[in-house]
PDB file of N, CA and C in Angstrom:
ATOM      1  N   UNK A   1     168.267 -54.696 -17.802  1.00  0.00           N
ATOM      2  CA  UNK A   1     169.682 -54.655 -18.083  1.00  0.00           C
ATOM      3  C   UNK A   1     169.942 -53.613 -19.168  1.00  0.00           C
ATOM      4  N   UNK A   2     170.853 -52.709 -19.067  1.00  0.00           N
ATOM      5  CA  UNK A   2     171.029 -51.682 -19.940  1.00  0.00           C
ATOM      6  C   UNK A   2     172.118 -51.896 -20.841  1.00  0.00           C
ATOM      7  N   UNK A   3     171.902 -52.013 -22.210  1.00  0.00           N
ATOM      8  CA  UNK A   3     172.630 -52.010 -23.392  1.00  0.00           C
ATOM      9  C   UNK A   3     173.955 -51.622 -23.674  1.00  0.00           C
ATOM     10  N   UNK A   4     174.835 -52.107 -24.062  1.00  0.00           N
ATOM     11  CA  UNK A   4     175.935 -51.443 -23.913  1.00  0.00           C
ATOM     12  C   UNK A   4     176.810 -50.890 -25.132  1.00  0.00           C
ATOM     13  N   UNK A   5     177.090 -49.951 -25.931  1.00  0.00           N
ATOM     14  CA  UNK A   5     177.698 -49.519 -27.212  1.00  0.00           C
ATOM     15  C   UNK A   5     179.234 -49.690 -27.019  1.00  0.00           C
ATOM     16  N   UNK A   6     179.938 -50.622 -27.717  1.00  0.00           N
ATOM     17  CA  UNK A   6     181.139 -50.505 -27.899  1.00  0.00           C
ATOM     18  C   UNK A   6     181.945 -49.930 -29.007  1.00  0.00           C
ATOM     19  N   UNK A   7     182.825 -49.294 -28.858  1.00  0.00           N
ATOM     20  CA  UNK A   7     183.378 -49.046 -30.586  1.00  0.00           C
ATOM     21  C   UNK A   7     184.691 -49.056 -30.428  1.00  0.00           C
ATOM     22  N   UNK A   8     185.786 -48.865 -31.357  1.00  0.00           N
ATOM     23  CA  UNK A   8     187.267 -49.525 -30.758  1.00  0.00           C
ATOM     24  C   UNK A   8     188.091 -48.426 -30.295  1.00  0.00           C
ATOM     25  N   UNK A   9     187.479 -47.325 -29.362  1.00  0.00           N
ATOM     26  CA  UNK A   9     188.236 -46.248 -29.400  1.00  0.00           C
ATOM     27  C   UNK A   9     188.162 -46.835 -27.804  1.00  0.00           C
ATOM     28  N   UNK A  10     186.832 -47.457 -27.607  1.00  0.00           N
ATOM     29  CA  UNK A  10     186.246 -47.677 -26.006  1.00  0.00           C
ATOM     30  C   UNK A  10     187.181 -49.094 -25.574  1.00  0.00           C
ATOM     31  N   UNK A  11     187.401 -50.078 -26.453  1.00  0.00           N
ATOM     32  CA  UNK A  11     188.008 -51.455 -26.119  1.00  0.00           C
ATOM     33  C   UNK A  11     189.588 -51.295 -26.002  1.00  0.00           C
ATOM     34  N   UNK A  12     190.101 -51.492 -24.972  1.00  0.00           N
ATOM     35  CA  UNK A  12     191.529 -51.345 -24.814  1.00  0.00           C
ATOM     36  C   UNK A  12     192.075 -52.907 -23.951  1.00  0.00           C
ATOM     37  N   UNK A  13     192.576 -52.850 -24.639  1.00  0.00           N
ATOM     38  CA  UNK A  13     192.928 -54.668 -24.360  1.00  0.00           C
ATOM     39  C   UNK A  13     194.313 -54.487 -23.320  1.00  0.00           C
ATOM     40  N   UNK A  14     194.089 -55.367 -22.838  1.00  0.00           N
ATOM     41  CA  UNK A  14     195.071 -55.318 -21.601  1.00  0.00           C
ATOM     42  C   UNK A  14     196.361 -56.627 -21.200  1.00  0.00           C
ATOM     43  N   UNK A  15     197.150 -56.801 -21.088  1.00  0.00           N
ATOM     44  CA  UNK A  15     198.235 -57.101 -20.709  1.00  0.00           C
ATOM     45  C   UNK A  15     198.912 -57.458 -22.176  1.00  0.00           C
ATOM     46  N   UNK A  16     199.327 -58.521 -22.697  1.00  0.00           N
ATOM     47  CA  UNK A  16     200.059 -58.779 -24.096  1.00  0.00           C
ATOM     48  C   UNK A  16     199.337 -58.692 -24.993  1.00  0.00           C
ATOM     49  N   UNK A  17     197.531 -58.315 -24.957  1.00  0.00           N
ATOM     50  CA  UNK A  17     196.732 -58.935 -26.301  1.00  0.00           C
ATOM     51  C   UNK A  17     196.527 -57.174 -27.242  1.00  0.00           C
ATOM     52  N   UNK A  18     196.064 -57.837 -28.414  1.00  0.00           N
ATOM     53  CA  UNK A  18     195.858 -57.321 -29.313  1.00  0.00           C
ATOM     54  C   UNK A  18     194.767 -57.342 -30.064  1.00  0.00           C
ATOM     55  N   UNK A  19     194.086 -55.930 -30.432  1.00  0.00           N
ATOM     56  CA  UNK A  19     192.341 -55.784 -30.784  1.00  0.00           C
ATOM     57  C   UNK A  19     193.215 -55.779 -32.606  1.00  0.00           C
ATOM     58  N   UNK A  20     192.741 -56.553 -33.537  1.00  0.00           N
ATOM     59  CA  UNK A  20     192.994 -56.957 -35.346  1.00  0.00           C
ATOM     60  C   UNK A  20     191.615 -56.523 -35.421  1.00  0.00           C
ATOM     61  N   UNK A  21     191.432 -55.743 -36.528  1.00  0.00           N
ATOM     62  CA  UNK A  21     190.441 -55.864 -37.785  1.00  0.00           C
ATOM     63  C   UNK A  21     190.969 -56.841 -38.868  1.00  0.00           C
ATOM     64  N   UNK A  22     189.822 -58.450 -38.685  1.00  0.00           N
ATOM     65  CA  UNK A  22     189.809 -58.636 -40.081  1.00  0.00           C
ATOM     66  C   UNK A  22     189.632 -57.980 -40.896  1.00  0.00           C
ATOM     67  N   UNK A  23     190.726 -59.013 -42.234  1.00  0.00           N
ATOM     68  CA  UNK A  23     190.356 -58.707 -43.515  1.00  0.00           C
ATOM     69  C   UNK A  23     189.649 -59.363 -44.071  1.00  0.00           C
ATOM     70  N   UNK A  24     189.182 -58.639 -45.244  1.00  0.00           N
ATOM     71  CA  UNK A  24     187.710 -59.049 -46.017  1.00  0.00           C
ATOM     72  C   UNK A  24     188.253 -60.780 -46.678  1.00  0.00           C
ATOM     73  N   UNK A  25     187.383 -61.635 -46.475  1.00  0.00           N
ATOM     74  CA  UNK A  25     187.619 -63.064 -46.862  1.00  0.00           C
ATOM     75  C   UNK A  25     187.861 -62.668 -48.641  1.00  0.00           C
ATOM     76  N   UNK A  26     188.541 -63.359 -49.478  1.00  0.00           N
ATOM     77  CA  UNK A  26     188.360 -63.742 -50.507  1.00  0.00           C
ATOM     78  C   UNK A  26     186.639 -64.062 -51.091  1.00  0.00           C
ATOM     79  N   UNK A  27     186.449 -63.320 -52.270  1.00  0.00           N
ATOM     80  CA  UNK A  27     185.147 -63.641 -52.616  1.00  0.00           C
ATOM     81  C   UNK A  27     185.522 -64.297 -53.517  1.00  0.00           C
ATOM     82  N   UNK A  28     186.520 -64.491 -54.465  1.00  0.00           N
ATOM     83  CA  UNK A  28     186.679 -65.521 -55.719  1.00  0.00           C
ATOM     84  C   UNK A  28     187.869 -66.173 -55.540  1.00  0.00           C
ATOM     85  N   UNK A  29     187.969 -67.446 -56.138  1.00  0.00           N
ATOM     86  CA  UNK A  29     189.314 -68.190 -56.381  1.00  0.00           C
ATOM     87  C   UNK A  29     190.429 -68.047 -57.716  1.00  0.00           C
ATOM     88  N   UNK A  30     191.589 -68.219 -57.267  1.00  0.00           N
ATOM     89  CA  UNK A  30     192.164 -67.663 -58.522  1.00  0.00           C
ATOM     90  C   UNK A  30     191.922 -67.802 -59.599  1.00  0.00           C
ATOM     91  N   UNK A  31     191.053 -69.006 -60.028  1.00  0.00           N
ATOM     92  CA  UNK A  31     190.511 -69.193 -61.458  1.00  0.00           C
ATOM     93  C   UNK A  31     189.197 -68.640 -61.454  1.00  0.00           C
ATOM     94  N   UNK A  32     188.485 -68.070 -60.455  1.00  0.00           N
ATOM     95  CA  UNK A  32     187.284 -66.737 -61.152  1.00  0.00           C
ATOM     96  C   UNK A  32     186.145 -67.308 -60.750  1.00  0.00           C
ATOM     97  N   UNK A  33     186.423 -68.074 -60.059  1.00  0.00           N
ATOM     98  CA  UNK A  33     184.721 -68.928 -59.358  1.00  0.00           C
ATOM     99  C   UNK A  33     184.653 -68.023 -58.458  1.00  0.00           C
ATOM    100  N   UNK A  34     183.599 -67.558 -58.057  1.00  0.00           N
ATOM    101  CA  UNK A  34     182.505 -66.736 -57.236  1.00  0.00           C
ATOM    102  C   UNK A  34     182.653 -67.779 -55.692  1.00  0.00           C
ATOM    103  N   UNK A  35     182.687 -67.277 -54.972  1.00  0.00           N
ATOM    104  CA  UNK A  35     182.722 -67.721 -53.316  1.00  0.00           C
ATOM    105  C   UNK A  35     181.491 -68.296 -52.541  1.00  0.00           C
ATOM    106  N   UNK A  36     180.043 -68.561 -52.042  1.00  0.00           N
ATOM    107  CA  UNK A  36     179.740 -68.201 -51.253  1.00  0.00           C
ATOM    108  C   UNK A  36     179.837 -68.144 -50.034  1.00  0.00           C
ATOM    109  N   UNK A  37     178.959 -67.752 -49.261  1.00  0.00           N
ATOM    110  CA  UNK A  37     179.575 -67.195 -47.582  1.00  0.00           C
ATOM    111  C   UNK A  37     180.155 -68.975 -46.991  1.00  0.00           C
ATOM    112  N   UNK A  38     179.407 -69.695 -47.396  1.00  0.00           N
ATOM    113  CA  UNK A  38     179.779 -70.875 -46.766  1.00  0.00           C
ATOM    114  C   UNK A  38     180.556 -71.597 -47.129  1.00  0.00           C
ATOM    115  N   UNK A  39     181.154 -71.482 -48.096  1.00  0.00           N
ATOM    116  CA  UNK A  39     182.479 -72.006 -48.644  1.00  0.00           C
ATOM    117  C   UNK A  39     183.776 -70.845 -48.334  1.00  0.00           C
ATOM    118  N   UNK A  40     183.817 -69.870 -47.789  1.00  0.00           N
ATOM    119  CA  UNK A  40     184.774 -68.907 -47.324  1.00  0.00           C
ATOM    120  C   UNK A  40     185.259 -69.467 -46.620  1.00  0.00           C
ATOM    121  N   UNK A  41     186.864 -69.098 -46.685  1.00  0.00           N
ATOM    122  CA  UNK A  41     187.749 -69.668 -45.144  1.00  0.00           C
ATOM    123  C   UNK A  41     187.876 -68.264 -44.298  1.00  0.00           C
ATOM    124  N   UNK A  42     187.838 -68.428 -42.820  1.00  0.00           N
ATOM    125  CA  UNK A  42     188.195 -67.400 -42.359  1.00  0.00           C
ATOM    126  C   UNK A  42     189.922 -66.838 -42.397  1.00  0.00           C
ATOM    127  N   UNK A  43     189.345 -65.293 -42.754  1.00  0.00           N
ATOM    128  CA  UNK A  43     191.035 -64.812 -42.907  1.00  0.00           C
ATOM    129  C   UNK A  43     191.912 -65.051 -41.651  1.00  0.00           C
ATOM    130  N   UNK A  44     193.430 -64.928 -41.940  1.00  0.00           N
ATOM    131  CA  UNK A  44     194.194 -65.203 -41.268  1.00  0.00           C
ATOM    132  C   UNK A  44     194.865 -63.168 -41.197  1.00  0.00           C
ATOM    133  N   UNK A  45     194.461 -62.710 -41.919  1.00  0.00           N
ATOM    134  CA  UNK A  45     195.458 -61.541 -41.816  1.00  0.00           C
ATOM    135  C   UNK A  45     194.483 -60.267 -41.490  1.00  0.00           C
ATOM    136  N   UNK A  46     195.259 -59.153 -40.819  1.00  0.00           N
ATOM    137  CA  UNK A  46     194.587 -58.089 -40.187  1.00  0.00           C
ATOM    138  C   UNK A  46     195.294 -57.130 -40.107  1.00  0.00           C
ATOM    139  N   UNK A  47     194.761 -55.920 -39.261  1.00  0.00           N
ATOM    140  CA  UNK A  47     195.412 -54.554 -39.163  1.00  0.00           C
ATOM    141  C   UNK A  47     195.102 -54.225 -37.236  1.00  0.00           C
ATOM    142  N   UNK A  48     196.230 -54.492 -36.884  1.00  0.00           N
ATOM    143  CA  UNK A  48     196.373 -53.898 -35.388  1.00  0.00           C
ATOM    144  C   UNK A  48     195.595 -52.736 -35.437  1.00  0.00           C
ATOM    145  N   UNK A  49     194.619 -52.620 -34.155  1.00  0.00           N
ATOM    146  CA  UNK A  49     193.729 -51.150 -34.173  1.00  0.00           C
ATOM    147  C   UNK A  49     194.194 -50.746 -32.415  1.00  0.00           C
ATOM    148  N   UNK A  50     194.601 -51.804 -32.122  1.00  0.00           N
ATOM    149  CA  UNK A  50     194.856 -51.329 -30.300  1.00  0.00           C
ATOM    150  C   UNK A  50     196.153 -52.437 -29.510  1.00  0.00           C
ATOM    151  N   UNK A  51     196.145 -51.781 -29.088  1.00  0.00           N
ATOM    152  CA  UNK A  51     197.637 -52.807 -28.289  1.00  0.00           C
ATOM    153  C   UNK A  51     197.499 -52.612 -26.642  1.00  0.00           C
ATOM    154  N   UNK A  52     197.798 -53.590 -26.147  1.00  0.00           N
ATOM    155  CA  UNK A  52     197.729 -53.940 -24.300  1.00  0.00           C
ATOM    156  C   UNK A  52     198.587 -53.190 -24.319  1.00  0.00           C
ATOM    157  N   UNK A  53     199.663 -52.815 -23.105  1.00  0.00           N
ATOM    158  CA  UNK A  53     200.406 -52.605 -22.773  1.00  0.00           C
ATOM    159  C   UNK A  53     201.608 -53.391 -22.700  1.00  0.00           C
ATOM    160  N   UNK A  54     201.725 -54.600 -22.742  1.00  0.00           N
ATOM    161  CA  UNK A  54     202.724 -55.536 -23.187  1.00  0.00           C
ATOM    162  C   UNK A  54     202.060 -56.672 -21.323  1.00  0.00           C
ATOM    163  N   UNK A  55     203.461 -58.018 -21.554  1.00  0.00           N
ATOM    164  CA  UNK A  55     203.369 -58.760 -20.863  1.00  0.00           C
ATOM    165  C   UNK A  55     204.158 -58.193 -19.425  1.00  0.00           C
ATOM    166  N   UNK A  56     203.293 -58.743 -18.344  1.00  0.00           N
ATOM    167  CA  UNK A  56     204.217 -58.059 -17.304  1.00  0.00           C
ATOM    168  C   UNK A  56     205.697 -59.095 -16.729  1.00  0.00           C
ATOM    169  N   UNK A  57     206.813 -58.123 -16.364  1.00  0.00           N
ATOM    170  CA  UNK A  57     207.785 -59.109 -16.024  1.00  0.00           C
ATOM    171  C   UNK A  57     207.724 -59.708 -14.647  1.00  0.00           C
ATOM    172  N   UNK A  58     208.498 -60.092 -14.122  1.00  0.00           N
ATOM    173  CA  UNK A  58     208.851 -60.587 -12.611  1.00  0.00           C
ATOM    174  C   UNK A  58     209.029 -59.352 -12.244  1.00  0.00           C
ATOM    175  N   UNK A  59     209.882 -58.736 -12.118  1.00  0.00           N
ATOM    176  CA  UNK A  59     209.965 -57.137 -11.367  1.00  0.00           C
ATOM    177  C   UNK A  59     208.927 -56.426 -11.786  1.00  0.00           C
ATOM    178  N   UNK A  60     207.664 -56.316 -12.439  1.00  0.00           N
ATOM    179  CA  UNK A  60     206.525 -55.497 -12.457  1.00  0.00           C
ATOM    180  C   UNK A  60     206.586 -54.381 -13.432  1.00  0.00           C
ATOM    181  N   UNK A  61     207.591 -54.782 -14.153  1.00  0.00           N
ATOM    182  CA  UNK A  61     208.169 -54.001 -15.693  1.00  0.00           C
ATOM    183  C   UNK A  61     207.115 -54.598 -16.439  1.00  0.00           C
ATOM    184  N   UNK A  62     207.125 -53.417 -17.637  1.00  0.00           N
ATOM    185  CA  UNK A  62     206.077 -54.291 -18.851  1.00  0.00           C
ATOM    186  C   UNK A  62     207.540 -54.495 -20.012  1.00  0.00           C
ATOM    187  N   UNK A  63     207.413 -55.424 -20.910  1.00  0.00           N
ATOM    188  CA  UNK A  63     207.633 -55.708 -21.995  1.00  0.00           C
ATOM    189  C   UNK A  63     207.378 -55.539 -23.205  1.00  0.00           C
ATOM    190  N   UNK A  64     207.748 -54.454 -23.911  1.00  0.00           N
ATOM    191  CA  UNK A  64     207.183 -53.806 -24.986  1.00  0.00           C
ATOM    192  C   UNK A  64     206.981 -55.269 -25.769  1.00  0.00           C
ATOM    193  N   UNK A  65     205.672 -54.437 -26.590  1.00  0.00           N
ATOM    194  CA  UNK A  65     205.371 -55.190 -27.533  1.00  0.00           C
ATOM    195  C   UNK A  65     206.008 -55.318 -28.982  1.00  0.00           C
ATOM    196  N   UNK A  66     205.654 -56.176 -29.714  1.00  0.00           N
ATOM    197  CA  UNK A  66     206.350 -55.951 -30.899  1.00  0.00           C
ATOM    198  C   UNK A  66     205.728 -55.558 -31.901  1.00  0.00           C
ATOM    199  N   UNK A  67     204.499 -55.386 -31.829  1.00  0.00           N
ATOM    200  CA  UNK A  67     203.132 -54.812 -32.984  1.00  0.00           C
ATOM    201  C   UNK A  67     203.070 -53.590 -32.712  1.00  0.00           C
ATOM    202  N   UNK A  68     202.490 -52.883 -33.519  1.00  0.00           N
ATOM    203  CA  UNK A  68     202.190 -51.280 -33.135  1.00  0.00           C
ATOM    204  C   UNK A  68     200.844 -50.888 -33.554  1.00  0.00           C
ATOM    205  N   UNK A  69     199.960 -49.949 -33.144  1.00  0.00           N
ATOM    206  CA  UNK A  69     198.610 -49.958 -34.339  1.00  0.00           C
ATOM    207  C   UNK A  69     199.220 -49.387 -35.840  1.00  0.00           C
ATOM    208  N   UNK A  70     198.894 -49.814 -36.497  1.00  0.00           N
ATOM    209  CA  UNK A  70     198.593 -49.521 -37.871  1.00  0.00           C
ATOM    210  C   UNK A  70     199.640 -50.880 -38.761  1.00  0.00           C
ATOM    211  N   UNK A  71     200.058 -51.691 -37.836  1.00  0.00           N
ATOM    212  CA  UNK A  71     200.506 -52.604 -38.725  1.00  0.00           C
ATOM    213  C   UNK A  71     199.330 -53.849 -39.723  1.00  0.00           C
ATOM    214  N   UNK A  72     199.882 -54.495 -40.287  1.00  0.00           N
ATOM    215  CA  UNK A  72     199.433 -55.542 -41.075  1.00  0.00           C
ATOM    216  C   UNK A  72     200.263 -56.824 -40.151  1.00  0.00           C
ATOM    217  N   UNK A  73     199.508 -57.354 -39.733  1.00  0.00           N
ATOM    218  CA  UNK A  73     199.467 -59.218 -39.474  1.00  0.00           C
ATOM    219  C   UNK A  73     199.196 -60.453 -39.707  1.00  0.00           C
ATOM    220  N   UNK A  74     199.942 -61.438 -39.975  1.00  0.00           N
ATOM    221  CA  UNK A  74     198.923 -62.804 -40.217  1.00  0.00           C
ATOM    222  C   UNK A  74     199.146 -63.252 -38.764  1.00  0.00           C
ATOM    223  N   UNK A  75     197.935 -64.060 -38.373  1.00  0.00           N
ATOM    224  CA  UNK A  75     198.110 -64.738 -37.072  1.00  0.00           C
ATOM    225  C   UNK A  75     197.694 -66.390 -37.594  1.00  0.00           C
ATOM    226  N   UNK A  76     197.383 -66.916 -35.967  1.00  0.00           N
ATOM    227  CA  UNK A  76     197.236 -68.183 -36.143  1.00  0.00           C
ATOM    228  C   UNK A  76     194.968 -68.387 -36.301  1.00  0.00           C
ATOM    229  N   UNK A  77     195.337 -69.315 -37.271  1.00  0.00           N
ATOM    230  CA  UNK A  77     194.087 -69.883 -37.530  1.00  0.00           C
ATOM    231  C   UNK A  77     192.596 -69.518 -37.084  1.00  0.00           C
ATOM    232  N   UNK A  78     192.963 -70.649 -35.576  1.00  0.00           N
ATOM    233  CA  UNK A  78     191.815 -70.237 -34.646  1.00  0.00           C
ATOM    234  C   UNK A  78     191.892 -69.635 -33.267  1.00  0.00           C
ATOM    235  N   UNK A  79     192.965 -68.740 -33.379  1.00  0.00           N
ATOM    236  CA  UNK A  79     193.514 -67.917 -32.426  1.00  0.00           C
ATOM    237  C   UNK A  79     192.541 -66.823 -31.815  1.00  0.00           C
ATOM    238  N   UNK A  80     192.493 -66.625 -30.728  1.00  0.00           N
ATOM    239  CA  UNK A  80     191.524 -65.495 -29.951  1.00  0.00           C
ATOM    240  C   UNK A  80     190.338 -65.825 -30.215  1.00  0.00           C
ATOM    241  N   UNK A  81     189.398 -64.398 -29.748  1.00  0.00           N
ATOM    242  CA  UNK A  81     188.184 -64.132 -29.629  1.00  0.00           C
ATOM    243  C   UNK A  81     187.425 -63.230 -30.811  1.00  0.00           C
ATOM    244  N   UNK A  82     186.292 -63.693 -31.611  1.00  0.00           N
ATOM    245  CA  UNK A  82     185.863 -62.840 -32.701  1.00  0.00           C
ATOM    246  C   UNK A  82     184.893 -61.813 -32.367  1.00  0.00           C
ATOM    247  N   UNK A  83     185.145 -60.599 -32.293  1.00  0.00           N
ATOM    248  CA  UNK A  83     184.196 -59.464 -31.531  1.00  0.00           C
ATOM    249  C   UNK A  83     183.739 -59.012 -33.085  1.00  0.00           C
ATOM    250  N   UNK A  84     182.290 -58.427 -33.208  1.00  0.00           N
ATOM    251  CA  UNK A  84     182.002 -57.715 -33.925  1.00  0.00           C
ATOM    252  C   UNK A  84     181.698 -56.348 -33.539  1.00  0.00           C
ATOM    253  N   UNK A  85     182.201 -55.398 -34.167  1.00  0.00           N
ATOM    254  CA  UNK A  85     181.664 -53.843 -33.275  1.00  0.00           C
ATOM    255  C   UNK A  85     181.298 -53.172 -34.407  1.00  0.00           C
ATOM    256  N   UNK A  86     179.739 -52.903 -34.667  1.00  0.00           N
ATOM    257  CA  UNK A  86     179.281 -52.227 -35.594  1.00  0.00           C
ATOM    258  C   UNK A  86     179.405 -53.255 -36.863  1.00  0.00           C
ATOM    259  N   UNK A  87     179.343 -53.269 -37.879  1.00  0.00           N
ATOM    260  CA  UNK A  87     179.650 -53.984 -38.926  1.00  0.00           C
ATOM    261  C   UNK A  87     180.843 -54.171 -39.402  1.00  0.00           C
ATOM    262  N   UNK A  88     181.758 -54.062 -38.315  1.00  0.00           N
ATOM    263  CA  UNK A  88     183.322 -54.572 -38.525  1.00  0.00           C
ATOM    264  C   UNK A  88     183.580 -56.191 -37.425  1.00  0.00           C
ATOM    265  N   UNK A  89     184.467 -56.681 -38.518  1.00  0.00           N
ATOM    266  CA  UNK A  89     184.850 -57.878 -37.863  1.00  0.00           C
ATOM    267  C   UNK A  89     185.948 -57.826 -37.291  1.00  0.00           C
ATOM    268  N   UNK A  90     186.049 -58.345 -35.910  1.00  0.00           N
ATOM    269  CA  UNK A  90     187.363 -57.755 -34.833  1.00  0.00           C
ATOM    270  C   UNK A  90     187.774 -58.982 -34.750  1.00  0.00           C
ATOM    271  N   UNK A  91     189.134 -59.409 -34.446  1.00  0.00           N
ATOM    272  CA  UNK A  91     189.353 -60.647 -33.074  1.00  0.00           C
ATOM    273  C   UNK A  91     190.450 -60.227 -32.206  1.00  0.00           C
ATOM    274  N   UNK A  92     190.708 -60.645 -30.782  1.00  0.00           N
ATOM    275  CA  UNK A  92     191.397 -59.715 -30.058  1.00  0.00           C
ATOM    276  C   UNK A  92     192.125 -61.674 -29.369  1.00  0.00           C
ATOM    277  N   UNK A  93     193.638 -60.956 -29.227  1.00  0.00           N
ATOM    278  CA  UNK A  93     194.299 -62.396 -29.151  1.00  0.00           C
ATOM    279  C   UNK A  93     195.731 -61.859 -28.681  1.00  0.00           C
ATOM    280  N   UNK A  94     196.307 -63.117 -28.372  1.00  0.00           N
ATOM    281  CA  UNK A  94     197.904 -62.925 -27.313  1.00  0.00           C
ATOM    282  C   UNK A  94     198.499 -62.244 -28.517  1.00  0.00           C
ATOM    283  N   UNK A  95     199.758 -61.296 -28.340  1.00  0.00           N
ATOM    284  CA  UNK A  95     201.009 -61.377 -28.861  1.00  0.00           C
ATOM    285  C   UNK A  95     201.622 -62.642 -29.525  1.00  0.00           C
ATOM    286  N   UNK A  96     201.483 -63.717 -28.964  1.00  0.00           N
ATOM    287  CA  UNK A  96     202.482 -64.921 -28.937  1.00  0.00           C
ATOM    288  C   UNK A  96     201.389 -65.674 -30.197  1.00  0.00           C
ATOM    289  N   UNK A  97     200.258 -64.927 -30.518  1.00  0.00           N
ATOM    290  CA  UNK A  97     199.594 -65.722 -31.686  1.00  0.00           C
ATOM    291  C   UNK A  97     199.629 -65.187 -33.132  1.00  0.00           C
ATOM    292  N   UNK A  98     200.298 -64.081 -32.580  1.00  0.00           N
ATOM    293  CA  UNK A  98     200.877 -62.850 -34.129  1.00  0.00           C
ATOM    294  C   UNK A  98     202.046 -64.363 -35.041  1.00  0.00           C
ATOM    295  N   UNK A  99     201.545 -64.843 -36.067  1.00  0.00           N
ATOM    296  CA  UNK A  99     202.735 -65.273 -36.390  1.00  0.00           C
ATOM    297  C   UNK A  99     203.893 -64.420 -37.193  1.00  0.00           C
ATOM    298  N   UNK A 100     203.639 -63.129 -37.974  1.00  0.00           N
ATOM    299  CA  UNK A 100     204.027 -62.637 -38.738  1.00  0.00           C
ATOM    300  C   UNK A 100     203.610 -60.682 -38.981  1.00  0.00           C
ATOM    301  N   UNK A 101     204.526 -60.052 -39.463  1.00  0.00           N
ATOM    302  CA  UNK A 101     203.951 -58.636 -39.539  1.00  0.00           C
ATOM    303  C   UNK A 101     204.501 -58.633 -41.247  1.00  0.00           C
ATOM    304  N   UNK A 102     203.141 -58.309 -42.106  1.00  0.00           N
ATOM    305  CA  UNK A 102     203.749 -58.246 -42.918  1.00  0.00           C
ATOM    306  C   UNK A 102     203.923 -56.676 -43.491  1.00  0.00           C
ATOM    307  N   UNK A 103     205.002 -56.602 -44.389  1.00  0.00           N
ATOM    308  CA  UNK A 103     205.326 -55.117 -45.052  1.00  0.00           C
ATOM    309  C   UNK A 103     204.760 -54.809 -46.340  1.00  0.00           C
TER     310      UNK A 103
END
């Protein structure tokens, strides 16, 4: 079976979903305690790197999306799929799990 290299120029997500780079977890708490890996929560917020084409309609129209690449997002919790590509942490998930774009 032959190996396969992905990187996010190659992953293009298709119908409403969306390829996020996590962000880096919190390593300390606001009062200055040190983290370790197993006490980390996974982040909720990211940076759009790729966008589907949107949801398709009844007449075979797409539906623009409402994210764009280069935004900032919080989504939901345990929403989508966690891809790693290279030593970046990805997760790729619906539109409808974006809760927020922040500015």
């Amino acid at each position: 079976m032959a190996a396969v290299t992905l990187s996010v120029s190659t992953v293009k997500p298709l119908g409403d979903r969306i390829l996020i780079k996590v962000s880096e977890a919190e390593e300390k708490t606001a009062g200055g305690i040190l983290l370790p890996d197993t006490a980390k929560e996974k982040p909720q917020v990211g940076e759009v790197v790729q966008v589907g084409p949107g949801k398709r309609n009844d007449d075979g129209s797409y539906q623009a999306m409402e994210v764009k690449v280069g935004d900032k997002v919080l989504y939901s919790k345990y929403a989508g799929t966690d891809i790693k590509l290279g030593t970046d942490d990805y997760v790729l998930l619906r539109e409808s799990d974006v809760l927020a774009a922040l500015g």
